[in-house]
Structures are given as structure tokens and as C-alpha cells.
PDB file of N, CA and C in Angstrom:
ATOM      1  N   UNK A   1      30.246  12.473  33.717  1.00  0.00           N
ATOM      2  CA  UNK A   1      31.001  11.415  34.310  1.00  0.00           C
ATOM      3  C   UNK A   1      30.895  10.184  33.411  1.00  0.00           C
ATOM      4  N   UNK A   2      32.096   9.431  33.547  1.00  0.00           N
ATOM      5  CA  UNK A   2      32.017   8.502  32.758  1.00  0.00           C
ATOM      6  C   UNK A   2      32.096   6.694  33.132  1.00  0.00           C
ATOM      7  N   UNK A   3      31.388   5.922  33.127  1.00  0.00           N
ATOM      8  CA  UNK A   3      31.233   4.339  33.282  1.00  0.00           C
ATOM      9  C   UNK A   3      31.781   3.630  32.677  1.00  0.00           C
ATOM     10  N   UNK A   4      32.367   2.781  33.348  1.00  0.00           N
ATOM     11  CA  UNK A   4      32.769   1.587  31.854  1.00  0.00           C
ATOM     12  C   UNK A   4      32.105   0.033  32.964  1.00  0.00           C
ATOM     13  N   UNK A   5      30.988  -0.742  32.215  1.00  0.00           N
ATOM     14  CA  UNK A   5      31.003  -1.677  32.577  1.00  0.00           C
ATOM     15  C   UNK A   5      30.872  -2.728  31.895  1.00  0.00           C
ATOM     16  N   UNK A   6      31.195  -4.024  32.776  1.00  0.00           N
ATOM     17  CA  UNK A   6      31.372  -5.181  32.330  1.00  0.00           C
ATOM     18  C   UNK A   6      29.793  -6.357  32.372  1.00  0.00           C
ATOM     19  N   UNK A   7      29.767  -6.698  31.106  1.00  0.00           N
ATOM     20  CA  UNK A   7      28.174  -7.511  31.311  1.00  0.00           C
ATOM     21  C   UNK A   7      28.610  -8.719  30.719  1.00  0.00           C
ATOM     22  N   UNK A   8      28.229  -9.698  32.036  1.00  0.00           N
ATOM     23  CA  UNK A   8      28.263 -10.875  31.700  1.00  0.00           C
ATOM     24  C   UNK A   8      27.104 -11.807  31.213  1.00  0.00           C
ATOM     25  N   UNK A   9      27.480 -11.931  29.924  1.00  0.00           N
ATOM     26  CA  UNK A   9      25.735 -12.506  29.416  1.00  0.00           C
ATOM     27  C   UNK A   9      26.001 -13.587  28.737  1.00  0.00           C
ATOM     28  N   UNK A  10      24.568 -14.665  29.351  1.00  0.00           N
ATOM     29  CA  UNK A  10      24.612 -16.321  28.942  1.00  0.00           C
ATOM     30  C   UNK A  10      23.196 -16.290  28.470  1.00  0.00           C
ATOM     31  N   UNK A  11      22.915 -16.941  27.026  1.00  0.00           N
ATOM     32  CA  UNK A  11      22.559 -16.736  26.366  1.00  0.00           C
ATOM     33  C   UNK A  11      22.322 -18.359  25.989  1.00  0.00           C
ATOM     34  N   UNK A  12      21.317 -18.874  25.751  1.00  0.00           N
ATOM     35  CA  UNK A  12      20.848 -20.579  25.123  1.00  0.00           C
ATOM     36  C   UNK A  12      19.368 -20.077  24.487  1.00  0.00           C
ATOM     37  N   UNK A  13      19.461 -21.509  23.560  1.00  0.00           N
ATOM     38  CA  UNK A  13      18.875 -21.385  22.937  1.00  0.00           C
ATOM     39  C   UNK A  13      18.616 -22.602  21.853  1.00  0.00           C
ATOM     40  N   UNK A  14      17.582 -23.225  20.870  1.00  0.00           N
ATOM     41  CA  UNK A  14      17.905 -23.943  19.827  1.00  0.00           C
ATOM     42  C   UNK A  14      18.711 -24.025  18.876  1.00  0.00           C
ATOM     43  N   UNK A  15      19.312 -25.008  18.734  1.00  0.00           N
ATOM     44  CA  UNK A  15      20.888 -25.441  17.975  1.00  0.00           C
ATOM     45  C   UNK A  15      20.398 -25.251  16.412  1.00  0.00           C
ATOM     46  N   UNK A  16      20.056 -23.970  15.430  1.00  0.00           N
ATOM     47  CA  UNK A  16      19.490 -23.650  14.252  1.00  0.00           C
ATOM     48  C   UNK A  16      21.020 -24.323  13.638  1.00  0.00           C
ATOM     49  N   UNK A  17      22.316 -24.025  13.828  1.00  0.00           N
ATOM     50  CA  UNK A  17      23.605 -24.516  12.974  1.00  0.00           C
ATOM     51  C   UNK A  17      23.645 -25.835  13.239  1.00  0.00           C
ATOM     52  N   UNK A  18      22.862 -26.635  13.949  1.00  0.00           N
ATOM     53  CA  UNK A  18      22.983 -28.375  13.502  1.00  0.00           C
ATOM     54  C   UNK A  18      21.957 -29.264  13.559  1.00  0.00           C
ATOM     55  N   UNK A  19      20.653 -28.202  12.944  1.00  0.00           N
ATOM     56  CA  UNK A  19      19.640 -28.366  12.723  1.00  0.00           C
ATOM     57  C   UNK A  19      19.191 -28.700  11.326  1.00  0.00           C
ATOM     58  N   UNK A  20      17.826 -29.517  10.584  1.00  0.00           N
ATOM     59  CA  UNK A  20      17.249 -30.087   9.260  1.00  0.00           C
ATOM     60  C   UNK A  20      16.419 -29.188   8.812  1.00  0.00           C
ATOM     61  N   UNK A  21      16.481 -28.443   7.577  1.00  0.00           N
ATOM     62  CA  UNK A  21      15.790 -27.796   7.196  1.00  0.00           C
ATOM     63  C   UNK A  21      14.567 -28.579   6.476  1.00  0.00           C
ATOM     64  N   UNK A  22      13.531 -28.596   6.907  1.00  0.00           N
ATOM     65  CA  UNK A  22      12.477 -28.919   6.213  1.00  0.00           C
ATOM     66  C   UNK A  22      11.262 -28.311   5.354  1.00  0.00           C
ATOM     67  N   UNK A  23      11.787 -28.438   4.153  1.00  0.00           N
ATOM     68  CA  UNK A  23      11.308 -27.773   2.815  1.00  0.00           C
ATOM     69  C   UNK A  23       9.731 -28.075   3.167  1.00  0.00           C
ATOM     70  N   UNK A  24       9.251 -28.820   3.250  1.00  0.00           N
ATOM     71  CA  UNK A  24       7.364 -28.872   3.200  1.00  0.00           C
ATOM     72  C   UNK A  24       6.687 -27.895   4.015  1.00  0.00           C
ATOM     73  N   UNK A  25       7.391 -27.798   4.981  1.00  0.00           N
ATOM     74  CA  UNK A  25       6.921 -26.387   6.382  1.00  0.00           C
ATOM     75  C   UNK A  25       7.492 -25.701   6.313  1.00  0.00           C
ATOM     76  N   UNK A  26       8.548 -25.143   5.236  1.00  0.00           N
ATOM     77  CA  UNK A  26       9.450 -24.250   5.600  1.00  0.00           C
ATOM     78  C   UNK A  26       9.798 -23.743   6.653  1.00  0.00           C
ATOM     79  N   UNK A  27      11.147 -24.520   7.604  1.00  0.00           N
ATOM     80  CA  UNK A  27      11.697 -24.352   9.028  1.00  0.00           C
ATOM     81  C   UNK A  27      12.650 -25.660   9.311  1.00  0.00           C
ATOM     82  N   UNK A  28      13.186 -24.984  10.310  1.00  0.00           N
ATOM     83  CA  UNK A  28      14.167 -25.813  10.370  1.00  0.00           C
ATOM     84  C   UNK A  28      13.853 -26.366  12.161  1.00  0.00           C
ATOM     85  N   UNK A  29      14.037 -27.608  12.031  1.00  0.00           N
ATOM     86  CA  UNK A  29      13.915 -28.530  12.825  1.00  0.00           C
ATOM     87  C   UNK A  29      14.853 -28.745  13.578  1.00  0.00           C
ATOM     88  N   UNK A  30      15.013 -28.488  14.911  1.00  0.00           N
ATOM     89  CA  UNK A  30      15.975 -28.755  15.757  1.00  0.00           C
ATOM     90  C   UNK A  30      15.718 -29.686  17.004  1.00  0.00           C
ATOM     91  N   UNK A  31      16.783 -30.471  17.391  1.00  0.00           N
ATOM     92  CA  UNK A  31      17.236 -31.417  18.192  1.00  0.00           C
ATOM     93  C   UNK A  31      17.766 -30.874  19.904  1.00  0.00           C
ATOM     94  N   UNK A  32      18.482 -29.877  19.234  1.00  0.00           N
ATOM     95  CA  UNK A  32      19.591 -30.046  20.472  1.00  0.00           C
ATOM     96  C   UNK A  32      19.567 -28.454  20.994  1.00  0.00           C
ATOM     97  N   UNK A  33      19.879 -27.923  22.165  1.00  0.00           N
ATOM     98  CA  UNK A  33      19.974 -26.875  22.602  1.00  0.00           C
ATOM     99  C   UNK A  33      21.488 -25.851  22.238  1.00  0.00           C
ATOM    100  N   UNK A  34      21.562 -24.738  22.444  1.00  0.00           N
ATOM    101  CA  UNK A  34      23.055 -24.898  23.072  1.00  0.00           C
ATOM    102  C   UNK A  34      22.961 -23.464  23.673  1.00  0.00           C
ATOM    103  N   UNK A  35      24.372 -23.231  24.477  1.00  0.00           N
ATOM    104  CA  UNK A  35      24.306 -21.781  24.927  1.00  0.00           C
ATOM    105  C   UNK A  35      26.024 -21.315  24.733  1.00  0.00           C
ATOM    106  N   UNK A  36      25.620 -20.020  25.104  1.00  0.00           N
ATOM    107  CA  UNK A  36      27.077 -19.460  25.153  1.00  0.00           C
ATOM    108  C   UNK A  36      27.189 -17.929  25.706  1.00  0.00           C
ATOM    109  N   UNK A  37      28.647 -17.906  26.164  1.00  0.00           N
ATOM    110  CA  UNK A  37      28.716 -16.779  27.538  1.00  0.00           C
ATOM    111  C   UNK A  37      29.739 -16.034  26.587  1.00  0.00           C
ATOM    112  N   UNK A  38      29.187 -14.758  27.059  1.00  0.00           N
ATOM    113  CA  UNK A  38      30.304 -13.737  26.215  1.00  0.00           C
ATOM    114  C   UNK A  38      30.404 -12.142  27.538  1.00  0.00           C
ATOM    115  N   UNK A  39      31.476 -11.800  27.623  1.00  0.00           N
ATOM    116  CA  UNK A  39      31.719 -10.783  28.430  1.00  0.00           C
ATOM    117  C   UNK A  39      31.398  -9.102  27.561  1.00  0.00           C
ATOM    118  N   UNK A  40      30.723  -8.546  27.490  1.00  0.00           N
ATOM    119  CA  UNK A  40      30.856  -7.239  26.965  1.00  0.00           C
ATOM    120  C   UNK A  40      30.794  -6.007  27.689  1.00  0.00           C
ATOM    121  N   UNK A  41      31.774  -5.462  27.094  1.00  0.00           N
ATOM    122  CA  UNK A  41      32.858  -4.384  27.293  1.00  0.00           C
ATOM    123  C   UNK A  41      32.059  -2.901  27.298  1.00  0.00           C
ATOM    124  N   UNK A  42      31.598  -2.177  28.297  1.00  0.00           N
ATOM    125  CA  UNK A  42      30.413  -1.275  27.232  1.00  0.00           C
ATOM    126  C   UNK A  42      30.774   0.539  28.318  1.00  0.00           C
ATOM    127  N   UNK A  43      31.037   1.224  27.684  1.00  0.00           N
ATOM    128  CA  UNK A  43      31.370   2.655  28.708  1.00  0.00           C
ATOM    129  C   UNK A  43      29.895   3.525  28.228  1.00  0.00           C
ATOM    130  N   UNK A  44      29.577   4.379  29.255  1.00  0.00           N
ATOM    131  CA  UNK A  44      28.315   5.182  29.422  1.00  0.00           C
ATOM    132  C   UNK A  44      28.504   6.591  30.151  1.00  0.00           C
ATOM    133  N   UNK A  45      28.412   7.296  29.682  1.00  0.00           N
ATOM    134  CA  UNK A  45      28.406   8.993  30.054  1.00  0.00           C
ATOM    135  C   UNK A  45      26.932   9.183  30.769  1.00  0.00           C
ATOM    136  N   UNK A  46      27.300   8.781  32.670  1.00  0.00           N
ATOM    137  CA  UNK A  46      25.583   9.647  33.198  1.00  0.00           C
ATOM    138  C   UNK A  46      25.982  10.623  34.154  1.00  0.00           C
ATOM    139  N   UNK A  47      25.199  10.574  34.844  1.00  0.00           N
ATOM    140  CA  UNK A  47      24.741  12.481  35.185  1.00  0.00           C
ATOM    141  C   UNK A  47      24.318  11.632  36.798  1.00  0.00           C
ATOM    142  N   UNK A  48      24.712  12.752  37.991  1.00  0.00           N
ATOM    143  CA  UNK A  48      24.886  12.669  38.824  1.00  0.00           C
ATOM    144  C   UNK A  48      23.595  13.602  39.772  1.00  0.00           C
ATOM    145  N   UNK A  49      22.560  13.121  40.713  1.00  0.00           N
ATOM    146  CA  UNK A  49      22.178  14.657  41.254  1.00  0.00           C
ATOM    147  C   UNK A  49      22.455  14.298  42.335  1.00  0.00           C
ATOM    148  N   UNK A  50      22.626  15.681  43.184  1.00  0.00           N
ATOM    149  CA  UNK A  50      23.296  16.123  44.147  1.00  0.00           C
ATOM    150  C   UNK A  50      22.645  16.466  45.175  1.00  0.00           C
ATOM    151  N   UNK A  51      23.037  15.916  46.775  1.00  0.00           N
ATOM    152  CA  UNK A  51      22.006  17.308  47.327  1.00  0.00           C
ATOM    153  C   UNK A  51      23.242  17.588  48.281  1.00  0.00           C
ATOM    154  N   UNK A  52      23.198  19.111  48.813  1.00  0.00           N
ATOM    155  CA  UNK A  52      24.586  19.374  49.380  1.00  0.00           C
ATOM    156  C   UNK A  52      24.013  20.676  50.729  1.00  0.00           C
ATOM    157  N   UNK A  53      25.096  21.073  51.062  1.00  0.00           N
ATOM    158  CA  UNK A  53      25.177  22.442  51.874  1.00  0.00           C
ATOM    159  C   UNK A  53      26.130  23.240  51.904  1.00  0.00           C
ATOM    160  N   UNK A  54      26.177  24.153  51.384  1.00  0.00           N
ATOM    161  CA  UNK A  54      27.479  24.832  51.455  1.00  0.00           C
ATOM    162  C   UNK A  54      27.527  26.409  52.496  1.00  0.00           C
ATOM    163  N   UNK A  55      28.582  25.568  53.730  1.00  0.00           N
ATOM    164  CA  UNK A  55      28.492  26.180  55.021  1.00  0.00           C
ATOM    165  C   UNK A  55      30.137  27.173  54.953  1.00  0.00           C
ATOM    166  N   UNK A  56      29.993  28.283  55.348  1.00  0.00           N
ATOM    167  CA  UNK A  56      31.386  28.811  55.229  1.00  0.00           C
ATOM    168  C   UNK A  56      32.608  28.433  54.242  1.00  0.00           C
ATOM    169  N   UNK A  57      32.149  28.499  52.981  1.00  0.00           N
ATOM    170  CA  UNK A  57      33.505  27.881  51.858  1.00  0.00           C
ATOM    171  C   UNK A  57      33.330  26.654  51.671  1.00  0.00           C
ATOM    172  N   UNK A  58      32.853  25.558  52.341  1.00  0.00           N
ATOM    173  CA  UNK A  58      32.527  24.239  52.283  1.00  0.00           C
ATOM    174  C   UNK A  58      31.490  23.651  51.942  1.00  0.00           C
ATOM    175  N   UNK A  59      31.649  22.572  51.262  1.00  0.00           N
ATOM    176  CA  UNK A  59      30.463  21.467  51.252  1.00  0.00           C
ATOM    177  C   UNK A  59      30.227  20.686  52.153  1.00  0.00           C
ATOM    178  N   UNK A  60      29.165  20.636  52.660  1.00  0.00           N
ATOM    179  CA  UNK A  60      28.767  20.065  53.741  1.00  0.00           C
ATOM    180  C   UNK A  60      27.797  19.151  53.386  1.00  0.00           C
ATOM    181  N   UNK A  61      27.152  17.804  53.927  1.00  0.00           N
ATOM    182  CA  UNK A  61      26.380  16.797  54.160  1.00  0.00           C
ATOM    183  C   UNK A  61      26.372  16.462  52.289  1.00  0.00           C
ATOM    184  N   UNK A  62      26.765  16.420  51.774  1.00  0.00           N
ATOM    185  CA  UNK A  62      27.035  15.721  50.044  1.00  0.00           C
ATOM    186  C   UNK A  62      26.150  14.539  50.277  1.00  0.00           C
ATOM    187  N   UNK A  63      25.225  14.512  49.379  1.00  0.00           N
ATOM    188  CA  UNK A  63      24.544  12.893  49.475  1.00  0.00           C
ATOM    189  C   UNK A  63      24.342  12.987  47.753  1.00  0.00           C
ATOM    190  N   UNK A  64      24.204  11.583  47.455  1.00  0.00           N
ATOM    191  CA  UNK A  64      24.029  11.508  45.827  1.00  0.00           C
ATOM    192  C   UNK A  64      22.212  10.779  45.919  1.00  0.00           C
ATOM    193  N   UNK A  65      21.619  11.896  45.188  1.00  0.00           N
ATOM    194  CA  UNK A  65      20.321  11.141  44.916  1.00  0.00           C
ATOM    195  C   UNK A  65      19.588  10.709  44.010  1.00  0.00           C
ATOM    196  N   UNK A  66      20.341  10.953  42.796  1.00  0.00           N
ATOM    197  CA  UNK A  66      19.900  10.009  41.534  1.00  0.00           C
ATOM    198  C   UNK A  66      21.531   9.852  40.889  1.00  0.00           C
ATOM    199  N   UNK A  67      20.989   8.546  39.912  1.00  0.00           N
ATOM    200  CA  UNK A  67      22.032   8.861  39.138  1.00  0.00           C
ATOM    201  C   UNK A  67      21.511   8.116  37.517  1.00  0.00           C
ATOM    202  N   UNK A  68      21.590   8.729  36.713  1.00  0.00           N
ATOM    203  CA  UNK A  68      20.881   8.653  35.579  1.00  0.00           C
ATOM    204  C   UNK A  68      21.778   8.133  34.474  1.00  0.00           C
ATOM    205  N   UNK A  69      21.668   7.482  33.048  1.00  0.00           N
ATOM    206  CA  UNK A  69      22.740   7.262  32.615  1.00  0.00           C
ATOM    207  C   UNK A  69      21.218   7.417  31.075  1.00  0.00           C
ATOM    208  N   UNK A  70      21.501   8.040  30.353  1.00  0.00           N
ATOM    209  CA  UNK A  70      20.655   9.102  29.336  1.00  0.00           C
ATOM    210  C   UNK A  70      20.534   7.744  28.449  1.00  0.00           C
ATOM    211  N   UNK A  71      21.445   7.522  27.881  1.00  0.00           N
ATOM    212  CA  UNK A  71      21.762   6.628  26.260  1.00  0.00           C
ATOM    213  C   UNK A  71      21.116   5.248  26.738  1.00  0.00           C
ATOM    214  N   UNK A  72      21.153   4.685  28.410  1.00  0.00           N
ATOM    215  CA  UNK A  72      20.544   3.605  28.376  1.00  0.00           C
ATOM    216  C   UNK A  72      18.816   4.047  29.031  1.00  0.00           C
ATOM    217  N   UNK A  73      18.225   4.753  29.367  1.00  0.00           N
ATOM    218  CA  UNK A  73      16.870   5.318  29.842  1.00  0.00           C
ATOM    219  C   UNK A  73      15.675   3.999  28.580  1.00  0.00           C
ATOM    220  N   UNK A  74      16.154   4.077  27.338  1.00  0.00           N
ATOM    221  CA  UNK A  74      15.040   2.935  26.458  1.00  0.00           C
ATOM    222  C   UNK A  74      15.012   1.655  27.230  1.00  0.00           C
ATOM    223  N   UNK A  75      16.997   1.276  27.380  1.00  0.00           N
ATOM    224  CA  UNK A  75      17.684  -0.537  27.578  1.00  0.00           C
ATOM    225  C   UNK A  75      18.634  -0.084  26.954  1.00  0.00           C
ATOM    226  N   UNK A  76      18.905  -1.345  26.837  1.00  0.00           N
ATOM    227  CA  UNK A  76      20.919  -1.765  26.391  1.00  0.00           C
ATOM    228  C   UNK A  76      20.404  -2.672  25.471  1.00  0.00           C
ATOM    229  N   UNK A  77      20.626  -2.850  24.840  1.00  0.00           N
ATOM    230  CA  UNK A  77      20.519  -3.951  23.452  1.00  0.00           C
ATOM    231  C   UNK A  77      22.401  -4.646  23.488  1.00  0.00           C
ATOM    232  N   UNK A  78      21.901  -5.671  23.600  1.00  0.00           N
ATOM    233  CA  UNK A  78      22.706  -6.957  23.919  1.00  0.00           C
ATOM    234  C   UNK A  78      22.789  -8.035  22.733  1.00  0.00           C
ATOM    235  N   UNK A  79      23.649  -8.244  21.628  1.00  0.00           N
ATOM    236  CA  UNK A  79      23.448  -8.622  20.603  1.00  0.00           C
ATOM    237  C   UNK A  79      25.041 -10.314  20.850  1.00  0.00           C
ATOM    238  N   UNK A  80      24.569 -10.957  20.630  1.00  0.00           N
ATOM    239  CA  UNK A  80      25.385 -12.129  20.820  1.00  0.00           C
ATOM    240  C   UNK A  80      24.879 -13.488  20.102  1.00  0.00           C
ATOM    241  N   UNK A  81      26.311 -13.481  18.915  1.00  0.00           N
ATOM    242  CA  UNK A  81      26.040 -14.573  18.031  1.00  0.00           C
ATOM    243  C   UNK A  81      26.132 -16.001  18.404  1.00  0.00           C
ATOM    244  N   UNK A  82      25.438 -17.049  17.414  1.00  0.00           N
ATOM    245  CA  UNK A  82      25.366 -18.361  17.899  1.00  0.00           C
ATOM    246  C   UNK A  82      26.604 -18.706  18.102  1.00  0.00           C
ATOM    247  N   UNK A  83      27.619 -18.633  16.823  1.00  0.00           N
ATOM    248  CA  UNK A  83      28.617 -19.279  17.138  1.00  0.00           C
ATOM    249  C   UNK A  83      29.682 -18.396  17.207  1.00  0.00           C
ATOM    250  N   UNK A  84      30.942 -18.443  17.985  1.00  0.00           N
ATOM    251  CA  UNK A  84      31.955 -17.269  18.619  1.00  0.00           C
ATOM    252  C   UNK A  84      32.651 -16.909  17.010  1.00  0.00           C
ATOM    253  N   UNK A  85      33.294 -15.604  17.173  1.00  0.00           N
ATOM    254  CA  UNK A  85      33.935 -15.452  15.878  1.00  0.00           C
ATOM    255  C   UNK A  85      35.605 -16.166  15.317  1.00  0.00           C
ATOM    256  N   UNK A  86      35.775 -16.510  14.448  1.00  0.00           N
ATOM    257  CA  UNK A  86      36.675 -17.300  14.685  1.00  0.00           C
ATOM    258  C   UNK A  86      37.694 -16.680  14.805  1.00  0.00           C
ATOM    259  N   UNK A  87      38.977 -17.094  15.382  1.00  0.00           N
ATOM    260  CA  UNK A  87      40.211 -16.376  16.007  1.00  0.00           C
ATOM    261  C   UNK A  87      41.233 -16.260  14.536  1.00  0.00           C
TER     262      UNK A  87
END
């Protein structure tokens, strides 16, 4: 079976693109925060278990009791740049 979902992820953090690099400590010095929201688009193939009865030709009492999705079982790795890409 197949998923497609939608993840809405907000994301802040220190402003490194309008930040002073300072050569004596090597690092860059920041001021200001910033954040940013990005929607991603993501489909997943999981697996369904079942518990059932099958009474005269029929399924009877169907209940779903797990539902597993394989490729995310580690996490989802969620990757979102500082600044949006330009159009």
C-alpha cells in the first residue's frame, strides 16, 4: 500500500548568511535569528496487519492492528535550507 504525506516543517535558527566571520576564533558571529517553513511532499510504501474471520465466503470482524511503514522504522531525515531556492 501506498502513502503520500504532507510535512509541515518550521525550522529557526542563527542568521550564519548575515553574520561576521571572525578570523582570530575561527567562527562566525551572529546577531540575529531567523526561521523558515517549507511543506514537503514525501510518498511511503507500508504494510498493513490484519486480524479477520472468514465466516461462510466472507470476511467478518476486519480490524487493522499494526501498520508499519519499513523505509521510515530508523526516521525521516528532513533536510531544509537557510535560504529558499531562488525562483
Amino acid at each position: 500500500m501506498s502513502v503520500n504525506v504532507e510535512l509541515n516543517v518550521t525550522v529557526s535558527g542563527p542568521d550564519f548568511t548575515n553574520g561576521i566571520y571572525d578570523k582570530e576564533e575561527w567562527l562566525i558571529l551572529t546577531f540575529d535569528s531567523v526561521s523558515r517553513e517549507e511543506i514537503l511532499k514525501l510518498e511511503f510504501n507500508g504494510e498493513f496487519g490484519l486480524s479477520y474471520e472468514f465466516s461462510s465466503g466472507a470476511l467478518e470482524r476486519v480490524d487493522c492492528i499494526d501498520f508499519f511503514i519499513p523505509t521510515a522504522a530508523g526516521g525521516i531525515e528532513i533536510s531544509v535550507e537557510e535560504l529558499p531556492e531562488p525562483d
